[in-house]
Protein backbone atom coordinates (compact mmCIF):
# COMPACT_ATOMS: atom_id res chain seq x y z
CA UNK A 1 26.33 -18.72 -25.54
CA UNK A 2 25.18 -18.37 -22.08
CA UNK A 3 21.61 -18.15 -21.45
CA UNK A 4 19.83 -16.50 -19.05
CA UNK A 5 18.62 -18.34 -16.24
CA UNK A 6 15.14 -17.05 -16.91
CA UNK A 7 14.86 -16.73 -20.65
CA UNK A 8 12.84 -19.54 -21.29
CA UNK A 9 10.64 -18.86 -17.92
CA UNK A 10 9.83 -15.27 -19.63
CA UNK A 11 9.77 -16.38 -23.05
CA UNK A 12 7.02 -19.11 -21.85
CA UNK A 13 4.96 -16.60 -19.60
CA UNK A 14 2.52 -15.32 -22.87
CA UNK A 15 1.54 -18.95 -23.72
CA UNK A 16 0.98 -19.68 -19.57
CA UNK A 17 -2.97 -19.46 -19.82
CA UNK A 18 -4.07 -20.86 -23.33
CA UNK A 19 -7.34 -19.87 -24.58
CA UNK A 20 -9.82 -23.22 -24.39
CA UNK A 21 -10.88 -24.88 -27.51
CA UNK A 22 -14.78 -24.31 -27.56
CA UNK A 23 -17.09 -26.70 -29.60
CA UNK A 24 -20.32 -25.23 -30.04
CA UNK A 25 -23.73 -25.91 -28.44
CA UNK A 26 -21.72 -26.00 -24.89
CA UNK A 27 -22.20 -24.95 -21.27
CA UNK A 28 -20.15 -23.19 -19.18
CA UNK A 29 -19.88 -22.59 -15.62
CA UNK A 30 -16.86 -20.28 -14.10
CA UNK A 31 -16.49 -19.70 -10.34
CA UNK A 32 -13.84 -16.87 -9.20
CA UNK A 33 -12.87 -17.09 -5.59
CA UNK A 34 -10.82 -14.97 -3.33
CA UNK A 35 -7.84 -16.86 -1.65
CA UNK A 36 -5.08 -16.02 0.21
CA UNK A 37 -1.68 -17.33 -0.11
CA UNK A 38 -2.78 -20.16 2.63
CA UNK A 39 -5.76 -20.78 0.59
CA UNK A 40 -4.30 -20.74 -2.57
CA UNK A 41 -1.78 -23.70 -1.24
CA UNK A 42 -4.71 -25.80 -0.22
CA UNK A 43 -6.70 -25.06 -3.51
CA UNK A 44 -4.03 -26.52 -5.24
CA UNK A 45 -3.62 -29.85 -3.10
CA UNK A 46 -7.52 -29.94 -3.20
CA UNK A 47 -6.87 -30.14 -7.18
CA UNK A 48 -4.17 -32.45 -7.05
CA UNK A 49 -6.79 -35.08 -4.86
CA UNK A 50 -9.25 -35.08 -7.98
CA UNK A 51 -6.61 -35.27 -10.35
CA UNK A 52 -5.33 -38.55 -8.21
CA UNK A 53 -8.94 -39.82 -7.82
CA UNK A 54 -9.03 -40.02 -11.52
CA UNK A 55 -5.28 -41.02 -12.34
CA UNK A 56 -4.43 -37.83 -14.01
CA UNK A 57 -0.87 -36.17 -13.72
CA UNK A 58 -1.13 -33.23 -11.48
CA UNK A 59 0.12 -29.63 -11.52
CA UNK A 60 3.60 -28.78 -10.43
CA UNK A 61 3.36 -26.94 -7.07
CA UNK A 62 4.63 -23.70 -8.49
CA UNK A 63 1.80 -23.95 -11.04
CA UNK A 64 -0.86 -21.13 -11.84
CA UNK A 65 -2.29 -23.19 -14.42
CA UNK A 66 -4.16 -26.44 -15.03
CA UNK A 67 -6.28 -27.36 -17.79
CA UNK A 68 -7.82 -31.25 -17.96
CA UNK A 69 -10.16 -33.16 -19.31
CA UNK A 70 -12.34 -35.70 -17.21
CA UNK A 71 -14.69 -37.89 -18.75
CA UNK A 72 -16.69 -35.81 -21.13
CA UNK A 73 -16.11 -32.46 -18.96
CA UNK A 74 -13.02 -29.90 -19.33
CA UNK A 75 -11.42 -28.73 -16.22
CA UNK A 76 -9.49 -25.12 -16.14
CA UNK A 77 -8.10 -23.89 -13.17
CA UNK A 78 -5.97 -20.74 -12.70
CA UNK A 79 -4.38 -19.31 -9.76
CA UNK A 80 -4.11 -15.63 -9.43
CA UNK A 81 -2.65 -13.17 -7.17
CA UNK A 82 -5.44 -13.14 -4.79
CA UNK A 83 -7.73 -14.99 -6.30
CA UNK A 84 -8.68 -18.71 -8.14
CA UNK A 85 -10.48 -19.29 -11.04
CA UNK A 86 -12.45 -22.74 -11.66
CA UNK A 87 -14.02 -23.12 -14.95
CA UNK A 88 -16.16 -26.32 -16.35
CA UNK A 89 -16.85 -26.65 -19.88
CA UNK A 90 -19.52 -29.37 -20.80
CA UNK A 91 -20.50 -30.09 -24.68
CA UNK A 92 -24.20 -29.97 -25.52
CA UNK A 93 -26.96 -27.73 -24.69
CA UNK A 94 -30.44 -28.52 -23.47
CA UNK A 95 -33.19 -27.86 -26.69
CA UNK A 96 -35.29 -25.78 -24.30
CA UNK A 97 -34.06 -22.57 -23.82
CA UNK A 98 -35.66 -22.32 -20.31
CA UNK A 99 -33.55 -25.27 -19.37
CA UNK A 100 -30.21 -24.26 -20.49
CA UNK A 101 -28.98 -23.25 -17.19
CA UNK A 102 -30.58 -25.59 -14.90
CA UNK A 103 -27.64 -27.82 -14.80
CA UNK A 104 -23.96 -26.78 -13.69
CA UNK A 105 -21.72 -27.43 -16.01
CA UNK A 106 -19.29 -29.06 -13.06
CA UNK A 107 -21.95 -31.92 -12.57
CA UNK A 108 -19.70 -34.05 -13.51
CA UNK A 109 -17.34 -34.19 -10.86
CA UNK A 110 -18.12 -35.08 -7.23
CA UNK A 111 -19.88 -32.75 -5.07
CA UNK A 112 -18.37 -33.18 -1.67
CA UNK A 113 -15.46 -32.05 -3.67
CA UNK A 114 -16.86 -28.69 -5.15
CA UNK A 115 -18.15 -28.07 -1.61
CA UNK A 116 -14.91 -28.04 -0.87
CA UNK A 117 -13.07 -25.68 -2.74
CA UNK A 118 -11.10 -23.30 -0.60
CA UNK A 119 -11.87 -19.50 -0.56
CA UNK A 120 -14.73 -17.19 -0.90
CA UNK A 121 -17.06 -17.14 -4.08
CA UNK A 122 -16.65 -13.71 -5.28
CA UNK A 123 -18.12 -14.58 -8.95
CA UNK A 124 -20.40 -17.16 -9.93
CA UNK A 125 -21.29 -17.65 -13.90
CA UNK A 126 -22.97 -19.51 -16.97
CA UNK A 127 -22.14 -18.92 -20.27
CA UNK A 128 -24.06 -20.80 -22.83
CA UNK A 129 -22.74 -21.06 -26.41
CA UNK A 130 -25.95 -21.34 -28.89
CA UNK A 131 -25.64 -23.25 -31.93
CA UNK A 132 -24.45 -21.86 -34.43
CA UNK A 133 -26.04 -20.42 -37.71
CA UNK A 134 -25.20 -20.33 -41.10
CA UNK A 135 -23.23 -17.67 -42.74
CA UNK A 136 -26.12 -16.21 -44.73
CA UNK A 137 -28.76 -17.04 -42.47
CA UNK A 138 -30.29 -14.59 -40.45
CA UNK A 139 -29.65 -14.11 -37.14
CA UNK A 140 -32.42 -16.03 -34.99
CA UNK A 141 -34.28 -14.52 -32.09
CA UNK A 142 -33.81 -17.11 -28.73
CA UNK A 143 -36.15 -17.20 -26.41
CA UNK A 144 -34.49 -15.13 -23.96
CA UNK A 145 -37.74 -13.98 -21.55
CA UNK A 146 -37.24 -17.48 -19.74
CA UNK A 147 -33.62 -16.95 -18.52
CA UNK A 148 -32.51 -13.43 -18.68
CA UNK A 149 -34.48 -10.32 -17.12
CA UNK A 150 -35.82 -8.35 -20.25
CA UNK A 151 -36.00 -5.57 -18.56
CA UNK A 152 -32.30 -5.41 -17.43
CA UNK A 153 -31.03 -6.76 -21.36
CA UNK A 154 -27.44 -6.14 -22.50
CA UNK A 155 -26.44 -7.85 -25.79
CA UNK A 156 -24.42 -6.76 -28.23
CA UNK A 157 -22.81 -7.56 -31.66
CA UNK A 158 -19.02 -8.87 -31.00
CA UNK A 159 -16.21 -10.69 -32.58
CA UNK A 160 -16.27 -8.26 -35.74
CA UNK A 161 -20.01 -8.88 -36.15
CA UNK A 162 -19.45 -12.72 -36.36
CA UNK A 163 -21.70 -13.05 -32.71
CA UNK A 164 -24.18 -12.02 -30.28
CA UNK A 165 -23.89 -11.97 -26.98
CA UNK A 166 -26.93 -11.31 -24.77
CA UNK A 167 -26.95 -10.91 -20.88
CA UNK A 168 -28.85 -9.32 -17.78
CA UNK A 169 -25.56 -8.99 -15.43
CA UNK A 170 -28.06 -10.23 -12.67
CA UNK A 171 -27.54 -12.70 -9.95
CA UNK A 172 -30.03 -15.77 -10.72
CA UNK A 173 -31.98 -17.99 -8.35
CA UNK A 174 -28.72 -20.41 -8.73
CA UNK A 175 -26.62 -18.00 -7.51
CA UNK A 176 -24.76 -17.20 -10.79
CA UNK A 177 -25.18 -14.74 -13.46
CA UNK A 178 -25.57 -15.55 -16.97
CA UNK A 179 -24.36 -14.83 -20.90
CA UNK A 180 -25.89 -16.04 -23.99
CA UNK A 181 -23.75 -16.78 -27.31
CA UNK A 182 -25.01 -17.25 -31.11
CA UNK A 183 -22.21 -16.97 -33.51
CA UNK A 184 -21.89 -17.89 -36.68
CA UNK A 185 -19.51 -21.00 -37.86
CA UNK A 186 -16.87 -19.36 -35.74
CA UNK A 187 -13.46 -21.56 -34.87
CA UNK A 188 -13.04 -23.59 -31.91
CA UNK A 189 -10.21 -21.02 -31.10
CA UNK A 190 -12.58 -17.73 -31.65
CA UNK A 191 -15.12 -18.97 -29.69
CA UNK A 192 -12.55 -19.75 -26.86
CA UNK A 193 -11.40 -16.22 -26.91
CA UNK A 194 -14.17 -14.67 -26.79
CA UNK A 195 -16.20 -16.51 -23.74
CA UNK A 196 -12.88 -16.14 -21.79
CA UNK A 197 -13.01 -12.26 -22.64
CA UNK A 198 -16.46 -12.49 -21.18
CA UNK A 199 -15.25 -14.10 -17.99
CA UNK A 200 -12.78 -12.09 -17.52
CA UNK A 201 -15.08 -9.00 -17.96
CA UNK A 202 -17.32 -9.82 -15.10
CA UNK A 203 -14.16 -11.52 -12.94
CA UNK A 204 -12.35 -8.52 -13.05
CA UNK A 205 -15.14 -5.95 -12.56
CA UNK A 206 -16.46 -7.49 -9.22
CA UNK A 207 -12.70 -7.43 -8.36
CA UNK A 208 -12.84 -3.61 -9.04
CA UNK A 209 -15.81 -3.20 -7.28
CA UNK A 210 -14.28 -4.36 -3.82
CA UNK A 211 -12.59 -1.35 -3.45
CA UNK A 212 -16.21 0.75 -3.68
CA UNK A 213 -17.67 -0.44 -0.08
CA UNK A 214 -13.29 0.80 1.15
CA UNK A 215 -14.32 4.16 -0.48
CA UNK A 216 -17.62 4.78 1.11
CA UNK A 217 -16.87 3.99 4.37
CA UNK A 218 -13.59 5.62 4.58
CA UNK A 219 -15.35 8.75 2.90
CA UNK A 220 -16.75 10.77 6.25
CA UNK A 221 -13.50 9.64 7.95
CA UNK A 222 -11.49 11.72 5.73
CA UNK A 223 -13.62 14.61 5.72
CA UNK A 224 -13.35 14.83 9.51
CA UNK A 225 -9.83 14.26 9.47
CA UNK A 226 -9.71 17.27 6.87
CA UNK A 227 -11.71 19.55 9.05
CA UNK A 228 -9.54 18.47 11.93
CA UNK A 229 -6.48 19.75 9.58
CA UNK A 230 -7.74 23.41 8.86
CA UNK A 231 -8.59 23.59 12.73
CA UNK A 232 -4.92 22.45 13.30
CA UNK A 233 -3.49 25.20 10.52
CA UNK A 234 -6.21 27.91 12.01
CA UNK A 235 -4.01 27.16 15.79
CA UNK A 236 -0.76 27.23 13.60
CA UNK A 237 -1.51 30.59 12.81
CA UNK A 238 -2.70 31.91 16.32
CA UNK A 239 -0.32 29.84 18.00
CA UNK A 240 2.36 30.54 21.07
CA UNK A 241 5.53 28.32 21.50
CA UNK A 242 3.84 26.33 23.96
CA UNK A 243 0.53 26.08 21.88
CA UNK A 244 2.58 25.03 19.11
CA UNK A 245 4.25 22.09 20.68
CA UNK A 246 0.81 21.08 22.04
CA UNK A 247 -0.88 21.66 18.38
CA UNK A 248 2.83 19.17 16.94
CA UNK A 249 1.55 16.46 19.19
CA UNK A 250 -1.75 16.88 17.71
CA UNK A 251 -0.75 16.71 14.02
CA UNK A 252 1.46 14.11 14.61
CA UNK A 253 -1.15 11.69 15.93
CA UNK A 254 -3.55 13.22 12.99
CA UNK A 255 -0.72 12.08 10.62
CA UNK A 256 -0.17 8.80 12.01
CA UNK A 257 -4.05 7.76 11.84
CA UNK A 258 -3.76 9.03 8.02
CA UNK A 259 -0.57 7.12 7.28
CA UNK A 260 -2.44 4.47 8.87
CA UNK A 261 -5.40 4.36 6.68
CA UNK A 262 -3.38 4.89 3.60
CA UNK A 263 -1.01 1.96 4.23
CA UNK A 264 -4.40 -0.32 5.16
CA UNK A 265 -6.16 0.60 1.66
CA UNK A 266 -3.43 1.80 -0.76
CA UNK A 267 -3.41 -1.66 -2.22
CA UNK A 268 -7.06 -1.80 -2.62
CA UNK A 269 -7.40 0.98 -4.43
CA UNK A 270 -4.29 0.28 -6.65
CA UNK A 271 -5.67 -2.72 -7.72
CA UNK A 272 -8.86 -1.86 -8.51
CA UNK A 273 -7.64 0.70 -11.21
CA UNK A 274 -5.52 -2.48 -12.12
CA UNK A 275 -8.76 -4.27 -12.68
CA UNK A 276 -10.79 -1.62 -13.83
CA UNK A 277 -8.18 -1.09 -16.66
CA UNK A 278 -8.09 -4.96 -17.51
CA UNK A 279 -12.40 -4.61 -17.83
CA UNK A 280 -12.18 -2.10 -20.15
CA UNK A 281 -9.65 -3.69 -22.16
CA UNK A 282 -11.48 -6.59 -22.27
CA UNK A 283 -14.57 -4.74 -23.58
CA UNK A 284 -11.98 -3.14 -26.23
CA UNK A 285 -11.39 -6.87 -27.37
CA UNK A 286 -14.90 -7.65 -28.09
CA UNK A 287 -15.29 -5.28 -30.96
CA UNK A 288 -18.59 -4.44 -29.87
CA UNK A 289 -21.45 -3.16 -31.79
CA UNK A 290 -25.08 -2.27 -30.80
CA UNK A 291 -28.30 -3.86 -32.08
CA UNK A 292 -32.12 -3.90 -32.02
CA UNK A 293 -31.86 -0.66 -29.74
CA UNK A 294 -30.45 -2.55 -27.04
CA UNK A 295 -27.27 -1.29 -24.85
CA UNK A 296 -24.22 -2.74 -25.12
CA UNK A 297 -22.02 -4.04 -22.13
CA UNK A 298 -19.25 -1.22 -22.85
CA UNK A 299 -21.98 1.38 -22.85
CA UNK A 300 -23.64 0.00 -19.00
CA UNK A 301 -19.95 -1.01 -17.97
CA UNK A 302 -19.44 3.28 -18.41
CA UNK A 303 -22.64 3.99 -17.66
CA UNK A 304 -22.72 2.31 -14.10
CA UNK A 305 -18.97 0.78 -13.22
CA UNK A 306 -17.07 4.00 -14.52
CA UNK A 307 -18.91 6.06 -11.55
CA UNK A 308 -17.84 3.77 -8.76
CA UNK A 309 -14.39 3.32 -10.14
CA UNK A 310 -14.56 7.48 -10.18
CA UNK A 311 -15.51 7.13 -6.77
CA UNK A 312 -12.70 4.83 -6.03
CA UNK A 313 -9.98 7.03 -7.82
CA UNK A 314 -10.79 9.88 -6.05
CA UNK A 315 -11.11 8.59 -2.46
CA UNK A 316 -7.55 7.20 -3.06
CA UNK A 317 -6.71 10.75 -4.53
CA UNK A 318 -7.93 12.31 -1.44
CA UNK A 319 -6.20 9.78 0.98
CA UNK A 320 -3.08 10.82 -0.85
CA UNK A 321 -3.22 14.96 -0.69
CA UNK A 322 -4.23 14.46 3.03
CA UNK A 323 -1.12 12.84 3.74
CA UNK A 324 0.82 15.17 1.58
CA UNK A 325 -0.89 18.27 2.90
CA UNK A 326 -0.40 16.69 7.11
CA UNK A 327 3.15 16.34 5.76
CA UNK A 328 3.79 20.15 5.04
CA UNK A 329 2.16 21.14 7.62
CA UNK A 330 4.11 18.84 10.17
CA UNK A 331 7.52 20.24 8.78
CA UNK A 332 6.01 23.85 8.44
CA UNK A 333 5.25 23.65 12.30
CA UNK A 334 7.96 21.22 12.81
CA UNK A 335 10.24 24.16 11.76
CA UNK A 336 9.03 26.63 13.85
CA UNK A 337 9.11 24.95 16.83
CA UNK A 338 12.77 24.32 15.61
CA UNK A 339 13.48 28.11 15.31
CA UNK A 340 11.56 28.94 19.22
CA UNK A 341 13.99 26.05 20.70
CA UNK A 342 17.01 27.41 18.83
CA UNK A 343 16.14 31.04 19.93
CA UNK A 344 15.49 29.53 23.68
CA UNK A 345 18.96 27.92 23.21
CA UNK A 346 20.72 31.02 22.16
CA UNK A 347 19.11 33.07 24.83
CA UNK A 348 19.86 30.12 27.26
CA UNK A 349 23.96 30.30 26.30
CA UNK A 350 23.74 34.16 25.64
CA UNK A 351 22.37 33.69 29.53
CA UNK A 352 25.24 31.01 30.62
CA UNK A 353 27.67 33.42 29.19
CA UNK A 354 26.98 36.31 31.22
CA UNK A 355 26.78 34.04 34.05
CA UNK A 356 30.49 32.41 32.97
CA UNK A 357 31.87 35.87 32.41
CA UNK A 358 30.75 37.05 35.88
CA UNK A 359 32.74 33.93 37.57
CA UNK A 360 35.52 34.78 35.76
CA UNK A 361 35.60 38.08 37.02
CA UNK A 362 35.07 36.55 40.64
CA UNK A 363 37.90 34.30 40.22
CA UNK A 364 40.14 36.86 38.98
CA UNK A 365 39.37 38.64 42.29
CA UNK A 366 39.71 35.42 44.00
CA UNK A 367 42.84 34.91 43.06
CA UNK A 368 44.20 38.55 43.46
CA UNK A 369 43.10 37.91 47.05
CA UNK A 370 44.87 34.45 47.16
CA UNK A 371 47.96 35.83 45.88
CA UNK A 372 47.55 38.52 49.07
CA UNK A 373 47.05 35.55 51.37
CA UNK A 374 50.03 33.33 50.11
CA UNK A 375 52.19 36.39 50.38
CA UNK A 376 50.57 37.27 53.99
CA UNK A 377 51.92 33.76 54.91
CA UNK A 378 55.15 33.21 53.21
CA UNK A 379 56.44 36.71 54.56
CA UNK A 380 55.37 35.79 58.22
CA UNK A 381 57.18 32.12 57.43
CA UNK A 382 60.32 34.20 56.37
CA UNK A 383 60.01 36.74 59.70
CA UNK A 384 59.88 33.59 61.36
CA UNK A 385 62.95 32.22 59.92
CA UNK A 386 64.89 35.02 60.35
CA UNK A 387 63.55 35.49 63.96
CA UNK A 388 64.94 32.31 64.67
CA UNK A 389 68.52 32.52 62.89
CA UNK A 390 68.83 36.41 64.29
CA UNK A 391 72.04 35.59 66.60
CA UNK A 392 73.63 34.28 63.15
CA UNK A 393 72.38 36.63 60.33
CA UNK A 394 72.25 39.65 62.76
CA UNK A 395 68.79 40.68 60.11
CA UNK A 396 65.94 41.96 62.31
CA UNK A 397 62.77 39.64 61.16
CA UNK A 398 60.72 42.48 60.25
CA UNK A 399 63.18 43.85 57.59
CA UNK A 400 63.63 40.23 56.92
CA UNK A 401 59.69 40.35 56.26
CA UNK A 402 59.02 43.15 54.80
CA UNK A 403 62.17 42.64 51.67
CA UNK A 404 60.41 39.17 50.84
CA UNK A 405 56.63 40.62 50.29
CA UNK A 406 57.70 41.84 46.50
CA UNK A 407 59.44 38.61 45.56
CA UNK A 408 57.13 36.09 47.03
CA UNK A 409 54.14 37.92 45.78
CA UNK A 410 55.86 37.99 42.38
CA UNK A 411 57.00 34.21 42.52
CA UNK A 412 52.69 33.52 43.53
CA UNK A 413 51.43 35.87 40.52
CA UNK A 414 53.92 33.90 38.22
CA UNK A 415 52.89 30.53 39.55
CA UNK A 416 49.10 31.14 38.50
CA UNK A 417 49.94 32.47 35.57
CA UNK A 418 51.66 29.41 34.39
CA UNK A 419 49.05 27.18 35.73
CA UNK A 420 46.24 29.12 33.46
CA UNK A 421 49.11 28.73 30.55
CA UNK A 422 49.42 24.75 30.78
CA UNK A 423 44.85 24.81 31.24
CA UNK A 424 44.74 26.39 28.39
CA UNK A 425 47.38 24.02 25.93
CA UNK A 426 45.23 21.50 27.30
CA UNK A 427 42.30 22.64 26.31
CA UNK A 428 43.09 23.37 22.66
CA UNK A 429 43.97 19.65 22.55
């Protein structure tokens, strides 16, 4: 059979980004970064340089994904549609729980090269995987006062009560914010999936969150444009034709500046529900449950991202009715101007008309008079004639004359009449 030439491409796309194998103490350090397309291109020949540097086959340029090992460290790097992904995976974990995050887990590799990396940090994060206890032991109590803020604690019971995850979803001296994971003899594979569900919770919400700072300052914009609207429909209804075509030229720059704003931030705000949607999913995956009193990341993620996201939703909800509403109203008025201009038209040819019809009527006269003239002429050209060819014809010019007025006058009125005849056939085509 023939197969489709992208059967295999789709087929492949749900194993494209592999959950990581995870031993257990480890250290992780994830860095999201927004890129453009440019950017993106470069990130991926910066990747290929360190894959060179340590004789390691590189990416295919088309590739999204990349996940290596060097030395003792794993590598994974994904490319997104508008943003990168780096993540570093060391094994072990300092003893002191104080120093668990004073090392990057990227260390490793060199750091003119990390320096390096094209695009702008947008997320920054540790994730440090505790060892493990046993199944029947209880579950201990880390020292937690030293790294995370107490007073800001999220943790949670995940993976189907097989884990703990504890966090402050602050930004840290180092710049990066920071989860703690105890679980208990979980798989390399579980443990995998769930720190990359953790990533992607705090990747994806910051990603949200760009379109927040869009909403608020677009926010008074739209409320002037709105009151600029009802004064534009308050006109509408007071208005004369030539207000009206002044208050059209109004609207239509009105709509234009709308149309402009929407087509600028449309995207944004489309995405972020994209994100937003991916978060909470995310959080669906974890299987949380609450413990010790303390609040859960699903219950701050509603309590304090659902809000903004609102925020977002709505601002992109109002962008939207004010185009829709500047639309009606531009065709509404659009309309009526329409129906003035056709009623100045009709009035215009109702006007041309009478103006046709009256020179007509002159021409008719016109020509009754020409038809007097040519007569007045051709007669006196026959008394004339016979004048001159008297001796011969022994007719008196004058009788000569005044016989030839009916026929020549006839023979004139016939003329015209056959002239407006052969106008009109050529007229109808």
């Amino acid at each position: 059979m023939h197969e489709h030439r992208l059967r295999r491409q789709l087929h492949n796309e749900i194993h494209a980004r592999p959950f990581e194998r995870l031993p257990a103490p480890c250290l992780i350090s994830h860095l999201a970064l927004r890129a453009d397309a440019a950017q993106q291109a470069q990130a991926h020949a910066h990747l290929c340089r360190l894959l060179a540097d340590h004789h390691l086959p590189q990416p295919a340029a088309d590739s999204s994904f990349c996940s290596v090992r060097i030395a003792t460290l794993q590598l994974r790097w994904e490319r997104h549609g508008e943003f990168l992904t780096y993540t570093f995976i060391r094994p072990g974990l300092a003893s002191n729980a104080a120093a668990w995050f004073d090392a990057n887990a990227g260390d490793g590799l060199p750091e003119d090269w990390r320096a390096q990396i094209p695009g702008e940090l947008l997320c920054a994060l540790h994730v440090a995987l505790l060892p493990e206890v046993a199944e029947d032991a209880p579950w201990p109590e880390p020292d937690l006062d030293a790294v995370l803020d107490a007073d800001a604690l999220v943790a949670s019971e995940v993976a189907d009560g097989q884990a703990r995850v504890y966090t402050d979803l602050r930004i840290h001296a180092d710049g990066h914010g920071r989860f703690a994971v105890v679980g208990r003899e979980l798989s390399a594979r579980r443990r995998g999936r769930m720190a990359q569900r953790l990533l992607d919770i705090e990747t994806y919400r910051l990603l949200a969150l760009l379109a927040l700072p869009v909403a608020r300052a677009i926010g008074p914009q739209l409320a002037g444009f709105e009151s600029e609207l009802a004064q534009i429909m308050d006109a509408m209804r007071a208005g004369t034709g030539e207000r009206d075509r002044q208050t059209l030229e109004q609207l239509s720059r009105l709509a234009a500046t709308v149309e402009g704003l929407y087509a600028q931030h449309h995207a944004r705000f489309t995405a972020a529900a994209a994100y937003y949607d991916l978060v909470e999913r995310r959080i669906q995956d974890l299987h949380e449950q609450p413990f010790g009193g303390l609040q859960t990341i699903g219950q701050f993620m509603d309590r304090r991202l659902s809000p903004a996201m609102q925020t977002c939703a709505h601002t992109a909800r109002r962008l939207q009715a004010l185009s829709e509403r500047i639309s009606r109203c531009s065709n509404l008025l659009r309309t009526r101007v329409e129906v003035q201009m056709q009623q100045q038209n009709r009035e215009l040819l109702a006007s041309m008309n009478r103006r046709q019809y009256l020179q007509l009527r002159l021409q008719q006269t016109v020509e009754g008079l020409s038809v007097a003239a040519i007569t007045y002429y051709a007669s006196s050209l026959v008394g004339h004639l016979f004048g001159a060819a008297q001796p011969w014809l022994h007719i008196g010019p004058e009788r000569a004359q005044g016989v030839s007025i009916p026929f020549i006058g006839l023979l004139v009125w016939l003329g015209l009449r056959r002239a407006h005849q052969m106008l009109a056939r050529v007229e109808q085509g």
